[in-house]
Protein backbone atom coordinates (compact mmCIF):
# COMPACT_ATOMS: atom_id res chain seq x y z
CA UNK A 1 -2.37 121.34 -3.25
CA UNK A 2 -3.99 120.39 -0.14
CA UNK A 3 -2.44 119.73 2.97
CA UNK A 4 -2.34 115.74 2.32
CA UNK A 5 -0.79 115.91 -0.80
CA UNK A 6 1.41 117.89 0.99
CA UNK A 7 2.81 115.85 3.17
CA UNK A 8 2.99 112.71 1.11
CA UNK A 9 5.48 115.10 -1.25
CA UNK A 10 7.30 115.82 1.28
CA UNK A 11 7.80 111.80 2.51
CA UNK A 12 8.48 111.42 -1.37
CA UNK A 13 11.57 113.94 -1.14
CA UNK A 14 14.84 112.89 -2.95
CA UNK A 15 16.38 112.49 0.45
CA UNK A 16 16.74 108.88 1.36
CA UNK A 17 14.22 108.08 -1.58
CA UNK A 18 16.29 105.04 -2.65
CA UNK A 19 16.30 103.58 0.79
CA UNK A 20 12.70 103.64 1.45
CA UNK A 21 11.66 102.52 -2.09
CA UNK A 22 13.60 98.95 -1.93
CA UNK A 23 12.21 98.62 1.72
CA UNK A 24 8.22 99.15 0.23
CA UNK A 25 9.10 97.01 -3.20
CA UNK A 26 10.65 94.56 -0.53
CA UNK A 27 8.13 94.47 2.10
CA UNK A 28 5.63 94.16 -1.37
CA UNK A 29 7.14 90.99 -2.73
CA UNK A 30 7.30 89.90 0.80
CA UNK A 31 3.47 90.21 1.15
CA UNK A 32 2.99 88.46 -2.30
CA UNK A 33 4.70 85.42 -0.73
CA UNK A 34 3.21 85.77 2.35
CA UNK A 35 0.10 85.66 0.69
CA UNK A 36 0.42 82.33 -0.97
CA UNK A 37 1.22 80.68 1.65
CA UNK A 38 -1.83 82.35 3.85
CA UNK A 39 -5.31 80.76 4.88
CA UNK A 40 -6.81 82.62 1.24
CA UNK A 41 -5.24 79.75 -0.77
CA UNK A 42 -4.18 76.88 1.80
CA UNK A 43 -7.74 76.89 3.39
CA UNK A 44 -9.86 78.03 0.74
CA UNK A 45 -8.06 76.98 -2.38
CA UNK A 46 -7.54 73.69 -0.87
CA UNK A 47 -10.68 72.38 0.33
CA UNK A 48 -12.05 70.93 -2.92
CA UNK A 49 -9.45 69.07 -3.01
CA UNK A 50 -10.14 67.11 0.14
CA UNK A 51 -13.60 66.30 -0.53
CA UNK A 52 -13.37 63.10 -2.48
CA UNK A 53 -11.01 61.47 0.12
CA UNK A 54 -13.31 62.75 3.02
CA UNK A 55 -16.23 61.08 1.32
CA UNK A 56 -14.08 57.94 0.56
CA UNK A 57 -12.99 57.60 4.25
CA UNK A 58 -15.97 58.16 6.36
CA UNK A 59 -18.80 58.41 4.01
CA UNK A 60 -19.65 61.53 4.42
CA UNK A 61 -22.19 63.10 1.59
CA UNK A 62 -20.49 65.38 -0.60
CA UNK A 63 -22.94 68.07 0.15
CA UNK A 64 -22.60 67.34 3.86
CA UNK A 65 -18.63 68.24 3.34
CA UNK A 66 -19.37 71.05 1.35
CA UNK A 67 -21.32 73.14 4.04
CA UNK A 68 -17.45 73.04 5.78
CA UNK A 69 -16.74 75.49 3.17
CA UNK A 70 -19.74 77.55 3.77
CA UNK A 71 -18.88 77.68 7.46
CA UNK A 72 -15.24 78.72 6.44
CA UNK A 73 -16.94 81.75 4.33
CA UNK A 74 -19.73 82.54 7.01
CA UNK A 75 -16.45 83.08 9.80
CA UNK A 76 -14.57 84.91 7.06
CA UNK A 77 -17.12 87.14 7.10
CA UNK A 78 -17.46 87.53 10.55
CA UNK A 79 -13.71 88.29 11.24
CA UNK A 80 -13.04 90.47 8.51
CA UNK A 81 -14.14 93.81 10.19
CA UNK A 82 -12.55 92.78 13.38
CA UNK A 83 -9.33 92.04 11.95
CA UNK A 84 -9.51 95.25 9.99
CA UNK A 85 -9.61 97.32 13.60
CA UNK A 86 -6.70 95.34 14.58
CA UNK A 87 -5.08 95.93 11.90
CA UNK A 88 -5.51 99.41 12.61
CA UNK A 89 -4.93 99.46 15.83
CA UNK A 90 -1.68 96.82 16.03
CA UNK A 91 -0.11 97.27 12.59
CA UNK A 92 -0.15 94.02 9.90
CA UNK A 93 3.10 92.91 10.78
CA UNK A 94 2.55 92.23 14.68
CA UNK A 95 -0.61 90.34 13.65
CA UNK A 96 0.78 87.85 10.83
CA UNK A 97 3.50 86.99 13.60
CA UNK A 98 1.17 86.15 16.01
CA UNK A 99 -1.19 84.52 13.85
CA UNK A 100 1.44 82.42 11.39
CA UNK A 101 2.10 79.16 13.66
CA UNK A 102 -1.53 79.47 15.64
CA UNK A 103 -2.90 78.97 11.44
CA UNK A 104 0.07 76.21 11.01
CA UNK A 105 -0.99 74.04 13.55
CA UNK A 106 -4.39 74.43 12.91
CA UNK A 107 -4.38 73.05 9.42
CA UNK A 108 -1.72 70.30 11.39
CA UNK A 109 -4.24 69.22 13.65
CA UNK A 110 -6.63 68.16 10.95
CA UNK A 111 -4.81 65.04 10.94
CA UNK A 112 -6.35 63.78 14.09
CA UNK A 113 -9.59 64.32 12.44
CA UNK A 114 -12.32 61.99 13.47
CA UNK A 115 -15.37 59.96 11.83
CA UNK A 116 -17.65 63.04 13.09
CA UNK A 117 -18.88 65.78 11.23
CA UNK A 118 -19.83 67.71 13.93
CA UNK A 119 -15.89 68.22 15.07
CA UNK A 120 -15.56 69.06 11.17
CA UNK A 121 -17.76 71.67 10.92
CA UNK A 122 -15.96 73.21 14.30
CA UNK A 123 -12.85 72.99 12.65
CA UNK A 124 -13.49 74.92 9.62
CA UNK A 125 -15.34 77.54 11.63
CA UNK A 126 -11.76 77.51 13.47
CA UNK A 127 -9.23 77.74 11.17
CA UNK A 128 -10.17 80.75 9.77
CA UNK A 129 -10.18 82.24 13.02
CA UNK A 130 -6.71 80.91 13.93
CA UNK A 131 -5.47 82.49 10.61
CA UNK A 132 -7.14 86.21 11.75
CA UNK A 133 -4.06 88.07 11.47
CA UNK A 134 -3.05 86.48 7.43
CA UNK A 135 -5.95 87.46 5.59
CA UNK A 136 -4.95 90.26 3.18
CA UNK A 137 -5.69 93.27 4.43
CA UNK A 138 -2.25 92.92 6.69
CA UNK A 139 -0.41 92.53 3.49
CA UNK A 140 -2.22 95.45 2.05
CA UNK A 141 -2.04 97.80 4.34
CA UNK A 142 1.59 97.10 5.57
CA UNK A 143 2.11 97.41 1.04
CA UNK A 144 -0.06 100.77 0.91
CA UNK A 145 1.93 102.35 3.65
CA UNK A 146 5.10 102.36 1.26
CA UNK A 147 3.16 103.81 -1.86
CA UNK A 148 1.81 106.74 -3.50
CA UNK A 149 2.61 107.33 -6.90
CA UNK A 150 2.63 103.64 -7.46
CA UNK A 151 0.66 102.32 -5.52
CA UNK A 152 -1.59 100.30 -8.03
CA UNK A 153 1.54 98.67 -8.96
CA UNK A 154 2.77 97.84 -5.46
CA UNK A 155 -0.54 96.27 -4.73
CA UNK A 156 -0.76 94.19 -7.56
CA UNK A 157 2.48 92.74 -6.59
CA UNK A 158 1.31 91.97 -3.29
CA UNK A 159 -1.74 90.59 -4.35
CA UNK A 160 -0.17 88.22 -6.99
CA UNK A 161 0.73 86.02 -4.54
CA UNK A 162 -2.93 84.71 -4.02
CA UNK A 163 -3.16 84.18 -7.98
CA UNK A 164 0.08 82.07 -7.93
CA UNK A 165 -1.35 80.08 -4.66
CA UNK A 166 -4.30 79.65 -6.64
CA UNK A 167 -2.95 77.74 -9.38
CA UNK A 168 0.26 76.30 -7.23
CA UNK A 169 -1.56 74.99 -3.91
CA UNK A 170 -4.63 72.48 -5.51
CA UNK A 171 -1.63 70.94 -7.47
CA UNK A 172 0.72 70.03 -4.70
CA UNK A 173 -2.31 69.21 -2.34
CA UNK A 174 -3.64 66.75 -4.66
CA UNK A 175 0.33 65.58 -4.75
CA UNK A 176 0.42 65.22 -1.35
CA UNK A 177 -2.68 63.36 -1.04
CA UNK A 178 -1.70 60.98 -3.67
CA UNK A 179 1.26 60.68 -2.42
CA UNK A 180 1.06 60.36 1.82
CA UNK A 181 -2.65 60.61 2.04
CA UNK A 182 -5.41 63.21 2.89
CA UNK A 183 -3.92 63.57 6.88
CA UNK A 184 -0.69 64.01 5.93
CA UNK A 185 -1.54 66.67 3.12
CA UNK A 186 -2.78 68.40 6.47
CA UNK A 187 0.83 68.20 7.84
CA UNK A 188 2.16 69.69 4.56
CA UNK A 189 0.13 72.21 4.19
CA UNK A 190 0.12 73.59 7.88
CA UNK A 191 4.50 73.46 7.50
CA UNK A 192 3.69 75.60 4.48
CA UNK A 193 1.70 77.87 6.37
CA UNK A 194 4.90 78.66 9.05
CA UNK A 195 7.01 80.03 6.00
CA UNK A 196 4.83 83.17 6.66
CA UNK A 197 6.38 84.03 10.05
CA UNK A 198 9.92 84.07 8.86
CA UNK A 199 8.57 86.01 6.06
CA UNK A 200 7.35 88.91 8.28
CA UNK A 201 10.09 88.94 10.53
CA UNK A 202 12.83 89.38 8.40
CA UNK A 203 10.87 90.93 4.81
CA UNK A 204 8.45 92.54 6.04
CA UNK A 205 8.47 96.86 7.60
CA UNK A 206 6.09 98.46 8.91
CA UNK A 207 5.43 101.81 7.40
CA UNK A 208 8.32 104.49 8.96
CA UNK A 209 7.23 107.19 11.19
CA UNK A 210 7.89 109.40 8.57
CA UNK A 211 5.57 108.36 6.48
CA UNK A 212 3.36 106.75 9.35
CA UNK A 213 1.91 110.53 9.65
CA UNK A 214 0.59 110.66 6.13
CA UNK A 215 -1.00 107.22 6.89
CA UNK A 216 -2.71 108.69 9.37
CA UNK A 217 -4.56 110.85 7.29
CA UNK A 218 -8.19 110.60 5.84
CA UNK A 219 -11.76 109.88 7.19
CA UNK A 220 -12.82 107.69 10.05
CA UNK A 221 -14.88 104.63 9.93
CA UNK A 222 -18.12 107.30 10.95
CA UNK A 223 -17.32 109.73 7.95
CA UNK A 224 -16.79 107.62 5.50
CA UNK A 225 -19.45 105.51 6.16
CA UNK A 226 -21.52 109.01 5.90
CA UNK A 227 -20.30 109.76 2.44
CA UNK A 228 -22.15 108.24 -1.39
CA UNK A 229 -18.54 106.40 -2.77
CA UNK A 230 -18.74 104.25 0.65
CA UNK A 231 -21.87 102.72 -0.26
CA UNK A 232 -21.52 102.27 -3.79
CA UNK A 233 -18.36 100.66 -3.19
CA UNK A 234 -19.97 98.34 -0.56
CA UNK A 235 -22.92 97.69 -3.01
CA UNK A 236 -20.24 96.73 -5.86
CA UNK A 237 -18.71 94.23 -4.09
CA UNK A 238 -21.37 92.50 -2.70
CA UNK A 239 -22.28 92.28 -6.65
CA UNK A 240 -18.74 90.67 -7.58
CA UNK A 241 -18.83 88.27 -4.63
CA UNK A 242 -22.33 87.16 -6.51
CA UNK A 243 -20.18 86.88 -9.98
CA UNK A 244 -17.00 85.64 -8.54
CA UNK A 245 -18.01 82.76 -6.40
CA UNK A 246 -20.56 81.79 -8.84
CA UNK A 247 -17.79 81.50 -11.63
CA UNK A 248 -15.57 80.12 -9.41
CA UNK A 249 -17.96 76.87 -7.59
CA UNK A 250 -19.81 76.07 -10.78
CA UNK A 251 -17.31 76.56 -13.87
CA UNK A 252 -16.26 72.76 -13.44
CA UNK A 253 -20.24 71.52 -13.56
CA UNK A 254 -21.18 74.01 -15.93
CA UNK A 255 -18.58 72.79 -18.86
CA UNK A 256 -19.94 69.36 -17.75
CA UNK A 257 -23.72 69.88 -18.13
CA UNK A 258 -22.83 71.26 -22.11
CA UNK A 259 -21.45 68.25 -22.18
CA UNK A 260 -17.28 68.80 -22.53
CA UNK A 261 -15.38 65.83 -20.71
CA UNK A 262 -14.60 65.48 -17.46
CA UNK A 263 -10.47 65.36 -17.97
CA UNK A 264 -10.79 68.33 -20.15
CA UNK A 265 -13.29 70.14 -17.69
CA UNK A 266 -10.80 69.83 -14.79
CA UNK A 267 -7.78 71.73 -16.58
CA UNK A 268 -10.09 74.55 -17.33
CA UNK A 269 -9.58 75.94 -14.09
CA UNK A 270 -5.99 76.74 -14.55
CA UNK A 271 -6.83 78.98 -17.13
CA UNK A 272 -8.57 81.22 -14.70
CA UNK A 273 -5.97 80.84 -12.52
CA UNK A 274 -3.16 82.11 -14.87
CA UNK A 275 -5.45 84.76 -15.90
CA UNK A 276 -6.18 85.75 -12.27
CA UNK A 277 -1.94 85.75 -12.02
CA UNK A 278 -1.70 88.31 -14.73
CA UNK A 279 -4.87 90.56 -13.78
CA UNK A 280 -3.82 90.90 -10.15
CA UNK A 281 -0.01 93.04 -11.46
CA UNK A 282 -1.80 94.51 -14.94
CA UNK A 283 -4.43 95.92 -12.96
CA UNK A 284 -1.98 97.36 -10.29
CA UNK A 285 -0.35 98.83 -13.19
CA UNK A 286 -3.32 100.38 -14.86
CA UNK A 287 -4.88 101.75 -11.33
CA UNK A 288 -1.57 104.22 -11.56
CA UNK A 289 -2.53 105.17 -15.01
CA UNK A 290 -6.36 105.40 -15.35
CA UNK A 291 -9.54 105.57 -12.93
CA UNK A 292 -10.66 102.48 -11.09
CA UNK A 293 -14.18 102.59 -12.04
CA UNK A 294 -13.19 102.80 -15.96
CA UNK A 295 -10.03 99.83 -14.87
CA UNK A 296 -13.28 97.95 -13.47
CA UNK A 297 -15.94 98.56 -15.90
CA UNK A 298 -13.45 96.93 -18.59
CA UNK A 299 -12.82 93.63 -16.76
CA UNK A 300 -16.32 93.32 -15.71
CA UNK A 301 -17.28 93.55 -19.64
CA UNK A 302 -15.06 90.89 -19.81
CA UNK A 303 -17.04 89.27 -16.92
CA UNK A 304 -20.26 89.88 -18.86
CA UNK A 305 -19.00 88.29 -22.02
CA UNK A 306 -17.13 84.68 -19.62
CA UNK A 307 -21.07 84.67 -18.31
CA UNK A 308 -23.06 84.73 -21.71
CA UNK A 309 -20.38 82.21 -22.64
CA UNK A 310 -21.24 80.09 -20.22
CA UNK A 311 -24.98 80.45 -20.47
CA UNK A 312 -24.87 79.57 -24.02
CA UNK A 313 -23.34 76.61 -23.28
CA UNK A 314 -19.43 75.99 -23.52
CA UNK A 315 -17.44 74.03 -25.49
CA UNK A 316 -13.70 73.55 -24.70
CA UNK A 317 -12.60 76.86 -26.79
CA UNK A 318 -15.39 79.19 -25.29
CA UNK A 319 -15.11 77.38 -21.82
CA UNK A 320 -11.54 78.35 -21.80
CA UNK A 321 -12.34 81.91 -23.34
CA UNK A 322 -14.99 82.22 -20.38
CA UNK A 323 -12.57 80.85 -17.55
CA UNK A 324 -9.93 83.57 -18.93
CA UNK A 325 -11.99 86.41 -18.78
CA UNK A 326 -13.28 85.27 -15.18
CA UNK A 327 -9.82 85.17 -14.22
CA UNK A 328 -9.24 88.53 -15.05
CA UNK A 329 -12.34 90.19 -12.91
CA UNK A 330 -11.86 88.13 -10.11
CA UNK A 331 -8.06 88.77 -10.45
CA UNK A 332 -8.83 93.15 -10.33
CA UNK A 333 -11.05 92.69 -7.52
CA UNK A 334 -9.05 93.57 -4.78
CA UNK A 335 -6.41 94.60 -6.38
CA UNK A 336 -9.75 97.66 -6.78
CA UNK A 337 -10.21 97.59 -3.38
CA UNK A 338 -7.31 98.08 -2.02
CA UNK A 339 -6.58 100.86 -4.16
CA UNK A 340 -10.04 102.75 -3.87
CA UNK A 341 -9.93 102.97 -0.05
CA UNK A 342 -6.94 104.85 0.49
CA UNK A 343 -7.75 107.24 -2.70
CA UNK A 344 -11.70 107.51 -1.41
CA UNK A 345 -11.16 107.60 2.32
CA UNK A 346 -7.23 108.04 2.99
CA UNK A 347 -5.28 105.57 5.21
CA UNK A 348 -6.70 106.34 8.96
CA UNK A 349 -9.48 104.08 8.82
CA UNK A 350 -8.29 101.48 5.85
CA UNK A 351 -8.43 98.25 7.53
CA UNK A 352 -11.82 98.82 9.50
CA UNK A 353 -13.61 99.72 5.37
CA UNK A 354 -11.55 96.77 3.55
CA UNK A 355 -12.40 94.33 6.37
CA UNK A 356 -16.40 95.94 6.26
CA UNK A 357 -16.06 95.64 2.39
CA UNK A 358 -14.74 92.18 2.35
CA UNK A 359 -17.29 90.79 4.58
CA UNK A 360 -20.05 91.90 2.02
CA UNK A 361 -18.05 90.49 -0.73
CA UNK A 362 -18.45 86.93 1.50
CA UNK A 363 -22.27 87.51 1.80
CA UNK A 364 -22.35 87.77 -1.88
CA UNK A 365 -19.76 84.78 -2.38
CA UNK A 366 -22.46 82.78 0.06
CA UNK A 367 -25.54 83.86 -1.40
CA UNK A 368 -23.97 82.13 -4.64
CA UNK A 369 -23.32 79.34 -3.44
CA UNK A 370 -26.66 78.23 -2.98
CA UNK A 371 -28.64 80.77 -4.99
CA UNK A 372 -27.26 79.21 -8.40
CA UNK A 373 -27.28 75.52 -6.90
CA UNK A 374 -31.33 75.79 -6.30
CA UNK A 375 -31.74 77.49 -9.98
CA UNK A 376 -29.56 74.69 -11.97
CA UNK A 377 -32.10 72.23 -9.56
CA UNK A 378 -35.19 73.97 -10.47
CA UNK A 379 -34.71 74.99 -14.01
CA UNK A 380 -32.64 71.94 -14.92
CA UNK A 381 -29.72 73.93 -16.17
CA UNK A 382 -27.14 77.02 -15.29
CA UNK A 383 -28.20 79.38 -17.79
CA UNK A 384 -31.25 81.42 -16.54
CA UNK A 385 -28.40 81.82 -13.41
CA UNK A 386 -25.45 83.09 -15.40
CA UNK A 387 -28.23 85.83 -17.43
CA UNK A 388 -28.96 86.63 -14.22
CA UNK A 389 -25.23 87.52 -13.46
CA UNK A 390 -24.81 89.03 -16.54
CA UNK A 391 -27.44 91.68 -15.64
CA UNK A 392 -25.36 91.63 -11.95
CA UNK A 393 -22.15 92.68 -14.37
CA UNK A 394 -23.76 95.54 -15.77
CA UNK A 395 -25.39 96.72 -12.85
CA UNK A 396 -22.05 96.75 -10.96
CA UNK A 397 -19.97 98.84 -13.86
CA UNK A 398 -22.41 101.12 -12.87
CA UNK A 399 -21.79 101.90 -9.37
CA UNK A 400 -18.36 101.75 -9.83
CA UNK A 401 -18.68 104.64 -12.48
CA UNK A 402 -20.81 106.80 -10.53
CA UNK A 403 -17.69 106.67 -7.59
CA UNK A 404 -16.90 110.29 -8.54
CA UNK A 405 -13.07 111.38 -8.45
CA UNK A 406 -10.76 110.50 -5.82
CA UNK A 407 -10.58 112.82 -2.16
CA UNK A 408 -6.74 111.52 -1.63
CA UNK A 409 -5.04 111.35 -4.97
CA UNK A 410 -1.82 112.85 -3.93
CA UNK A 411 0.07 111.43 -6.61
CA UNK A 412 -1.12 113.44 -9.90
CA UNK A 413 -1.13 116.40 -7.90
């Protein structure tokens, strides 16, 4: 047993065991609610839903609206590494206080919006920005600090609370809308978005000193970045951006163009949704019983099989069958992540290679965005796209099974 595995037995000792466990399951669930109330699902999750009223208002083009959303992924991207140092080098918990109300007021001040697309674009390069400190690698590392022997679990906890958010927050947006109007949906959702400071004040530890020293173990940013599993795992998620995104912009349109109607075509979503809910805790579950690559290489089968669906063409049974399976890849994917960098690199460097990682899962997200747009407009239909994916699935199963075994897999020591 090597001197890591060590020292994680020891900060798994009997002594005050029962203590520390319902302070990491706490500080878990914490981070699952945190996380449904974060900029992941009341920026991102939400902006669709605000595109119809936009256009209504100021007549705006709907593709003119849409490159908000590409401006929210291209400062995503930017951020992530940064807020991975910080994360780091602050601890998750000082940054979600800090960055709670600057996020709530942000999505509050879109209610003073003007007839000017130029201060719209400059918000959504914003808001992101304002919400640095809630993206989930806070929740994740504050969540892997707690673990070892179940960590998979603990993560997939934590990272529920996106998949709820997912399904929850486009529901009681479109409410609100209906209800009060687009600028007050604003007001809602930015109110929303404060729940997460109360959350980390009172829910949420940072890891103890104790175990703060195992932490502290593993490769730098410099090593890691030297070694074959960094790159591969880099590589693989720049691939599932690609699938992801692409599943998750064009399923609507796709069920459309084979012709399924447009009430019908708008509930499909929710299936992917509830699958995503139930992929993000299985998953967690399985990482603590089996290898990620061979956890990964079975959902993105099930990736490859939602794509030919959809190439084919989908009716409502297959286009629900296809949403499903999405769900459950894009539901694993970090739930992988955030379990492969502490077992690949250990826990010194974890927010710097998630934040690096996540940003290349954004380029991939925004090369899809436009790279299956131009080939529906050139070919005159989705499916030479989604057999190009399909290929993209199969390609990325590989990498992840040519990972190798863990370096920091304490917990079957």
């Amino acid at each position: 047993m090597d001197k890591s595995a060590t020292l994680i037995q020891a900060s798994e000792e009997p002594s005050g065991t029962g203590s520390r466990d319902a302070t990491g399951w706490r500080t878990a669930m914490a981070s699952a609610l945190g996380l449904t109330v974060g900029p992941s699902v009341l920026a991102v999750m939400s902006f669709g839903v605000f595109i119809t009223p936009l256009h209504r208002e100021f007549g705006w083009s709907v593709s003119a609206i849409g490159l908000g959303a590409s401006l929210l992924s291209i400062t995503v991207m930017i951020i992530s590494p940064l807020q991975g140092y910080l994360v780091d080098r602050f601890g998750g918990r000082r940054l979600i206080l800090w960055s709670s109300p600057v996020f709530g007021l942000s999505l509050m001040a879109m209610y003073f919006l003007p007839d000017n697309l130029s201060v719209f674009y400059l918000a959504w390069a914003l808001i992101p920005l304002c919400g640095l400190g809630l993206w989930p690698v806070s929740y994740l590392r504050l969540t892997a600090g707690w673990f070892e022997r179940r960590l998979g679990f603990a993560l997939g906890i934590a990272n529920s609370g996106i998949g709820i958010g997912t399904v929850v927050v486009p529901i009681l947006t479109a409410s609100l809308i209906g209800a009060f109007g687009w600028r007050a949906a604003f007001l809602g959702l930015g109110t929303i978005a404060l729940i997460a400071f109360p959350v980390a004040y009172f829910l949420i530890t940072e890891p103890t000193p104790r175990r703060t020293d195992v932490q502290t173990g593993g490769d730098t940013l410099r090593v890691s970045a030297r070694r074959r599993p960094f790159w591969l795992i880099l590589g693989a998620f720049l691939l599932l951006g690609l699938v992801g995104s692409s599943i998750t912009v064009y399923q609507i349109p796709l069920l459309l163009d084979a012709g399924v109607p447009e009430h019908i075509a708008n509930l499909v979503p929710v299936a992917l949704g509830l699958a995503l809910i139930v992929a993000r805790v299985v998953t967690g579950w399985l990482l603590d019983r089996f290898k990620a690559s061979v956890v990964m290489s079975f959902n993105l089968a099930g990736g490859l099989i939602s794509v030919l669906l959809f190439a084919a063409g989908p009716n409502v049974v297959t286009g629900l069958i296809a949403a499903a399976l999405a769900g459950l890849l894009i539901g694993a994917e970090f739930d992988v992540l955030s379990y492969l960098v502490p077992r690949h690199f250990g826990r010194m460097a974890y927010g710097k290679i998630y934040g690096i990682t996540f940003s290349a899962f954004q380029i991939g997200g925004a090369i899809a965005s436009s790279a299956v747009s131009a080939s529906r407009e050139s070919s005159g239909s989705y499916t030479p796209a989604m057999l190009t994916l399909a290929v993209v699935c199969v390609v990325c199963a590989g990498l992840f099974m040519c990972l190798g075994p863990y370096r920091y897999d304490a917990a079957h020591k």
